[in-house]
N, C-alpha and C. Protein backbone atom coordinates (compact mmCIF):
# COMPACT_ATOMS: atom_id res chain seq x y z
N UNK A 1 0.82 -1.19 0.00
CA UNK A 1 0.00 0.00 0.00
C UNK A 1 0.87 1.26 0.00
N UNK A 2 1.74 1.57 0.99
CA UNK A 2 3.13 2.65 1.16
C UNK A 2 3.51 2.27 -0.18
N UNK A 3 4.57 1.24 -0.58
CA UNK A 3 4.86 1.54 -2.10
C UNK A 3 3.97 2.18 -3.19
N UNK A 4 3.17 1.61 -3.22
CA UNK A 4 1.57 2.45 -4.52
C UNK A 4 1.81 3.58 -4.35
N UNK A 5 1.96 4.15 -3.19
CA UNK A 5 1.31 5.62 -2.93
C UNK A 5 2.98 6.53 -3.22
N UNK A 6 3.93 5.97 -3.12
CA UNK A 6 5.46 6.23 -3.50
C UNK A 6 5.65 6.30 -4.68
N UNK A 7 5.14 4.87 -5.76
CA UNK A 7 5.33 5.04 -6.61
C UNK A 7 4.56 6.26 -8.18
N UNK A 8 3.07 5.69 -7.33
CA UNK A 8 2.25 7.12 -7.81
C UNK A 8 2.90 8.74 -7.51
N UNK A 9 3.30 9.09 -6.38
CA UNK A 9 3.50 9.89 -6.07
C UNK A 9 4.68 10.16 -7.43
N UNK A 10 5.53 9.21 -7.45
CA UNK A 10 7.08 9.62 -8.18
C UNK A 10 6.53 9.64 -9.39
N UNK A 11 5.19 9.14 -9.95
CA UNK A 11 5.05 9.33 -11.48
C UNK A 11 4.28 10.59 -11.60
N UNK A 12 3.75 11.33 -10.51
CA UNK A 12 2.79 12.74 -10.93
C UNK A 12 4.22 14.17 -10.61
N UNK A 13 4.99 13.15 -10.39
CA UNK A 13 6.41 14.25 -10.07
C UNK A 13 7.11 14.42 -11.41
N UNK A 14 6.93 13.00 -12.30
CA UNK A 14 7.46 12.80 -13.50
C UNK A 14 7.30 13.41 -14.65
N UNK A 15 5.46 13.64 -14.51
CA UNK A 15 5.26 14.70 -15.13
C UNK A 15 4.74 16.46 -15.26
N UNK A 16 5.64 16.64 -14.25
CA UNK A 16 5.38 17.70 -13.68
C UNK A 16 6.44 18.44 -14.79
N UNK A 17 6.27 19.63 -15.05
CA UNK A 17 7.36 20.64 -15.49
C UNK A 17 8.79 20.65 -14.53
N UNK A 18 9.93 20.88 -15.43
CA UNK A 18 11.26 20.90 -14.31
C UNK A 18 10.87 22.43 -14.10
N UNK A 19 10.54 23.73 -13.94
CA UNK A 19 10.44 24.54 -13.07
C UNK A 19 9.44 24.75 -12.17
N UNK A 20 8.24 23.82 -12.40
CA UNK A 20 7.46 23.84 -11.56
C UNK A 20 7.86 22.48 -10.57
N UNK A 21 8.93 21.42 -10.74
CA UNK A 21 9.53 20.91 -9.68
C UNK A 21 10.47 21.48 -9.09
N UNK A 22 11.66 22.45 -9.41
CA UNK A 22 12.13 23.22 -8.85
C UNK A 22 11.24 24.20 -8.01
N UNK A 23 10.59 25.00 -8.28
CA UNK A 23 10.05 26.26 -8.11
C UNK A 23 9.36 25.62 -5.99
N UNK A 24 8.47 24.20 -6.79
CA UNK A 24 8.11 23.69 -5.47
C UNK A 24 9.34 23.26 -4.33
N UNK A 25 10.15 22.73 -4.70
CA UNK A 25 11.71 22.39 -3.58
C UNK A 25 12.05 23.78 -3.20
N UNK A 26 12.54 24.84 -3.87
CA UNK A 26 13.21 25.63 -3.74
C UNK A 26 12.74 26.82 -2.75
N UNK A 27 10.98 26.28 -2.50
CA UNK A 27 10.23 27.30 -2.11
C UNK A 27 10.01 26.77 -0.49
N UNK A 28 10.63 25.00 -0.35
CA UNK A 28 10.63 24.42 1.15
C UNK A 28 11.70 24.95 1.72
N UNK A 29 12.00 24.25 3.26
CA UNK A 29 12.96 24.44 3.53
C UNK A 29 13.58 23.28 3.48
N UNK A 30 15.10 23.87 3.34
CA UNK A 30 16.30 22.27 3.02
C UNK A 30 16.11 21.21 3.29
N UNK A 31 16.20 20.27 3.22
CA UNK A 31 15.94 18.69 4.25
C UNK A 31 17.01 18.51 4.34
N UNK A 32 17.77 17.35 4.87
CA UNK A 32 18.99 16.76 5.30
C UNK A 32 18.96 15.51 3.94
N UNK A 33 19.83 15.46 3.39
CA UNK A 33 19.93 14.30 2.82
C UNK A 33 20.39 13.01 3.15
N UNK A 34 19.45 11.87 2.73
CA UNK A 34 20.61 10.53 3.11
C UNK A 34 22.12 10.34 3.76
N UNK A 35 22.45 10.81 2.29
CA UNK A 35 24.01 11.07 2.20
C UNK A 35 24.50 11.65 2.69
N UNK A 36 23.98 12.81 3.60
CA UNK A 36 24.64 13.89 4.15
C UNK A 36 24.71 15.10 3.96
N UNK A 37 23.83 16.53 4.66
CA UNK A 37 24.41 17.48 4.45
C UNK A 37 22.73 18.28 3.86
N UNK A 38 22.70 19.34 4.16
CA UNK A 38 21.37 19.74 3.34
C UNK A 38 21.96 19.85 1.71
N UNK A 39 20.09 19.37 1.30
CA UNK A 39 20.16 19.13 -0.32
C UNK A 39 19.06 20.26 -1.10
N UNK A 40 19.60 21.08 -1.52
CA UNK A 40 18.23 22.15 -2.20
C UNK A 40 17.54 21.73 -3.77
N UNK A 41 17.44 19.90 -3.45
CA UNK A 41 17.16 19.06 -4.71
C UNK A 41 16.22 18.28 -3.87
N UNK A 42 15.88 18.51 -2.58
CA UNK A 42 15.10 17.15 -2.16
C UNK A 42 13.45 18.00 -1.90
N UNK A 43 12.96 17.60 -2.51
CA UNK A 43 11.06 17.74 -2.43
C UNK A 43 10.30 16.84 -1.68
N UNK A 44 9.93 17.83 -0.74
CA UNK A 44 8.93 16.98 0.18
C UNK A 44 7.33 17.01 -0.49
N UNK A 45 6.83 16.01 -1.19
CA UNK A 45 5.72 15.71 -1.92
C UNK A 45 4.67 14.80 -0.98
N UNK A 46 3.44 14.59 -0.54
CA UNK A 46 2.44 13.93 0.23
C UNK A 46 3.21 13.17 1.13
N UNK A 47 4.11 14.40 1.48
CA UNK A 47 4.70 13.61 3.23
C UNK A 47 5.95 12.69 2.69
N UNK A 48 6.44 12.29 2.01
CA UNK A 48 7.44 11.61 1.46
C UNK A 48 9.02 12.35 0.71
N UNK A 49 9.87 12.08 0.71
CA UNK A 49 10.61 12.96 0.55
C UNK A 49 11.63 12.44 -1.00
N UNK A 50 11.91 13.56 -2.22
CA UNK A 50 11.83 12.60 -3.21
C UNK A 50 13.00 13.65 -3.82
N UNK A 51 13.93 13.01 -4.53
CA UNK A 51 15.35 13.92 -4.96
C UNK A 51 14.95 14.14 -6.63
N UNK A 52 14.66 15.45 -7.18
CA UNK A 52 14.70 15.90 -8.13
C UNK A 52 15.31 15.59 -8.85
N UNK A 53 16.88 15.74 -9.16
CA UNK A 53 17.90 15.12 -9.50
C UNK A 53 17.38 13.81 -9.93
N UNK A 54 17.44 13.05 -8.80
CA UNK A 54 16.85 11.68 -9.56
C UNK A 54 15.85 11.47 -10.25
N UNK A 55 15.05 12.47 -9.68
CA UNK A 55 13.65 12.11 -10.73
C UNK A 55 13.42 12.34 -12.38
N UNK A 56 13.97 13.57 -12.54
CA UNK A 56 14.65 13.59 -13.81
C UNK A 56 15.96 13.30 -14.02
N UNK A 57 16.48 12.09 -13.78
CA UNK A 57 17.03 11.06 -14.17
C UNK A 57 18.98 11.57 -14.40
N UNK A 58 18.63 12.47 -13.10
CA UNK A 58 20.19 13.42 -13.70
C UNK A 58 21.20 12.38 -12.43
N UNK A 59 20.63 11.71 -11.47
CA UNK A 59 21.75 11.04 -10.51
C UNK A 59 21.83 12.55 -8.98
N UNK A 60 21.92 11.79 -8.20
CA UNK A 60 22.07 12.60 -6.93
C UNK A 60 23.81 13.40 -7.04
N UNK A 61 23.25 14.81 -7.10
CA UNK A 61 23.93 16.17 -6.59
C UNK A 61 24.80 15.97 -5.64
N UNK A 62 25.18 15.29 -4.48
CA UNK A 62 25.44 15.47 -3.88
C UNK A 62 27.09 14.22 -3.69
N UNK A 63 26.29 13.23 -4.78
CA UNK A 63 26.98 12.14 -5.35
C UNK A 63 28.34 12.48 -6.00
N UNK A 64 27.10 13.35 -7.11
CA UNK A 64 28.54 14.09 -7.77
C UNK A 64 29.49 15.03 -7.73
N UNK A 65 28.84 15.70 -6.44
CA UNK A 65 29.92 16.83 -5.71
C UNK A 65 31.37 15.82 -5.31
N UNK A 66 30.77 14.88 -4.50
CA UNK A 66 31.82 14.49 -3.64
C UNK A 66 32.90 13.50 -4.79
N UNK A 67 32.21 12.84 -5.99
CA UNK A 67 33.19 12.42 -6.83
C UNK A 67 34.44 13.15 -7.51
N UNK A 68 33.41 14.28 -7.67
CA UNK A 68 34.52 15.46 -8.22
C UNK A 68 35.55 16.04 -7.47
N UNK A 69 34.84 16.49 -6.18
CA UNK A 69 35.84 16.50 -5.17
C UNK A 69 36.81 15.61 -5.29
N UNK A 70 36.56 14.48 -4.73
CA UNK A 70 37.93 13.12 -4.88
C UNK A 70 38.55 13.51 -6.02
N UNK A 71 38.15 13.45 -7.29
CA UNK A 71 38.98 13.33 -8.25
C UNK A 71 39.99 14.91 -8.84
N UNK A 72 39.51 16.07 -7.94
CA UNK A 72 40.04 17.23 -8.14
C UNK A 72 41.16 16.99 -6.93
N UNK A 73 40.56 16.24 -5.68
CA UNK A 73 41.68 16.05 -4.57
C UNK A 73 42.91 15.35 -5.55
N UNK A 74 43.00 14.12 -6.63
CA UNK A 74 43.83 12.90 -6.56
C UNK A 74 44.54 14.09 -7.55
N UNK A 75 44.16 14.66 -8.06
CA UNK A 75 44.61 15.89 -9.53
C UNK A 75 45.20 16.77 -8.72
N UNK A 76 45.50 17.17 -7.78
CA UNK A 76 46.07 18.28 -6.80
C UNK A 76 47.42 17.68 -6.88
N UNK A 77 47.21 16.07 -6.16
CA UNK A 77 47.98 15.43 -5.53
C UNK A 77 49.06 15.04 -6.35
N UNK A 78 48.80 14.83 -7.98
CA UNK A 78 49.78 14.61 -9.04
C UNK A 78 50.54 15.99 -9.74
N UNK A 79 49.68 16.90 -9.41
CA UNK A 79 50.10 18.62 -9.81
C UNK A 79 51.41 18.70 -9.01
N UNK A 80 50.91 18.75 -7.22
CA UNK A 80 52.20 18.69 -6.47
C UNK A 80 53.51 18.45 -6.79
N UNK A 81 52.70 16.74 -6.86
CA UNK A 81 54.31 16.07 -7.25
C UNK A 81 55.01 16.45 -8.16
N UNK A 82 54.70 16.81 -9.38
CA UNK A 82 55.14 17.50 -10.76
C UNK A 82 55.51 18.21 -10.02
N UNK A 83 55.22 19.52 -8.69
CA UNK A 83 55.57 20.54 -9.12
C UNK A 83 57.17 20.51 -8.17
N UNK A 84 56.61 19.78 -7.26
CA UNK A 84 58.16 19.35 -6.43
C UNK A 84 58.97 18.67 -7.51
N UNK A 85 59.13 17.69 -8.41
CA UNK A 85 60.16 17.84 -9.10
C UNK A 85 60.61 18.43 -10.18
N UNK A 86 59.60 19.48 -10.47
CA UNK A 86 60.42 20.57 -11.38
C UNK A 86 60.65 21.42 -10.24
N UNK A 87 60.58 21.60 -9.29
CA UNK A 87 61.52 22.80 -8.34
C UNK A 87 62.62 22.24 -7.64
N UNK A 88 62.47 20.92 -7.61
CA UNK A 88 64.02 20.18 -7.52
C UNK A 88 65.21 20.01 -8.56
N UNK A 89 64.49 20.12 -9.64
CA UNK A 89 65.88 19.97 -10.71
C UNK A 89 65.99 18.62 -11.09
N UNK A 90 67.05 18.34 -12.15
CA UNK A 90 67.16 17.34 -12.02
C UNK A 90 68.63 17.26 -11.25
N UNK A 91 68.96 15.94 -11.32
CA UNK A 91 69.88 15.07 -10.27
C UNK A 91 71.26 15.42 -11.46
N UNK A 92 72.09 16.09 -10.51
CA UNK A 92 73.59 16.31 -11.43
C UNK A 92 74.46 15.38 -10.62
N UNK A 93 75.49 15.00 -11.54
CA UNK A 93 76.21 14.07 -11.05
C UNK A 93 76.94 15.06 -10.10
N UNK A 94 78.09 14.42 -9.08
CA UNK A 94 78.88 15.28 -7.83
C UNK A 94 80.21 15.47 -8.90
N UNK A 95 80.87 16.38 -8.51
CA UNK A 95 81.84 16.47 -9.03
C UNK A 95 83.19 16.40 -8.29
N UNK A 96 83.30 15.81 -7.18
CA UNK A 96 84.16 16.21 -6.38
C UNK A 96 84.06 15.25 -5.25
C-alpha cells in the first residue's frame, strides 16, 4: 500500500514541469539528505521525501559533488608532485 502511494506519487512528479519541480523544492525548507548534508534538490511531496535530481534522471547532486571533489583532490595530488620535481631539478652528477 506505502509503495503504490510512493510510486504514484514519483510518477505525478514525472510529469510535472522541471520549473514547476524546482520552483516547489526551492520554495521548502532544506531537508537533510541521506548522504549527508542539506540538499536544495530534495522535495517533500504527500509527506514523502523525493530527490529531483533523480527524478529527472540526472543522478544525486550530492553524489557528484563528492566524486569530483575526490577526483580534483587525486589531480592536486599529481600537480604537487610535478611541481616538487620541477623545483628540484634534475639530479647532477657530484663532481668532487
Amino acid at each position: 500500500m506505502a509503495d503504490d502511494k510512493i510510486l504514484q506519487a514519483r510518477v505525478e512528479l514525472r510529469q510535472m514541469a522541471k520549473a514547476n519541480l524546482f520552483k516547489m523544492a526551492f520554495c521548502q525548507k532544506e531537508k537533510k539528505c541521506v548522504l549527508g548534508g542539506a540538499c536544495p534538490f530534495l522535495l517533500e511531496y504527500q509527506c514523502i521525501l523525493f530527490c529531483i535530481s533523480e527524478i529527472l534522471g540526472q543522478g544525486c547532486q550530492i553524489e557528484k559533488l563528492r566524486l569530483l571533489s575526490d577526483e580534483i583532490d587525486e589531480n592536486e595530488d599529481k600537480i604537487s608532485l610535478k611541481g616538487l620535481k620541477l623545483a628540484i631539478g634534475p639530479c647532477l652528477p657530484r663532481l668532487g
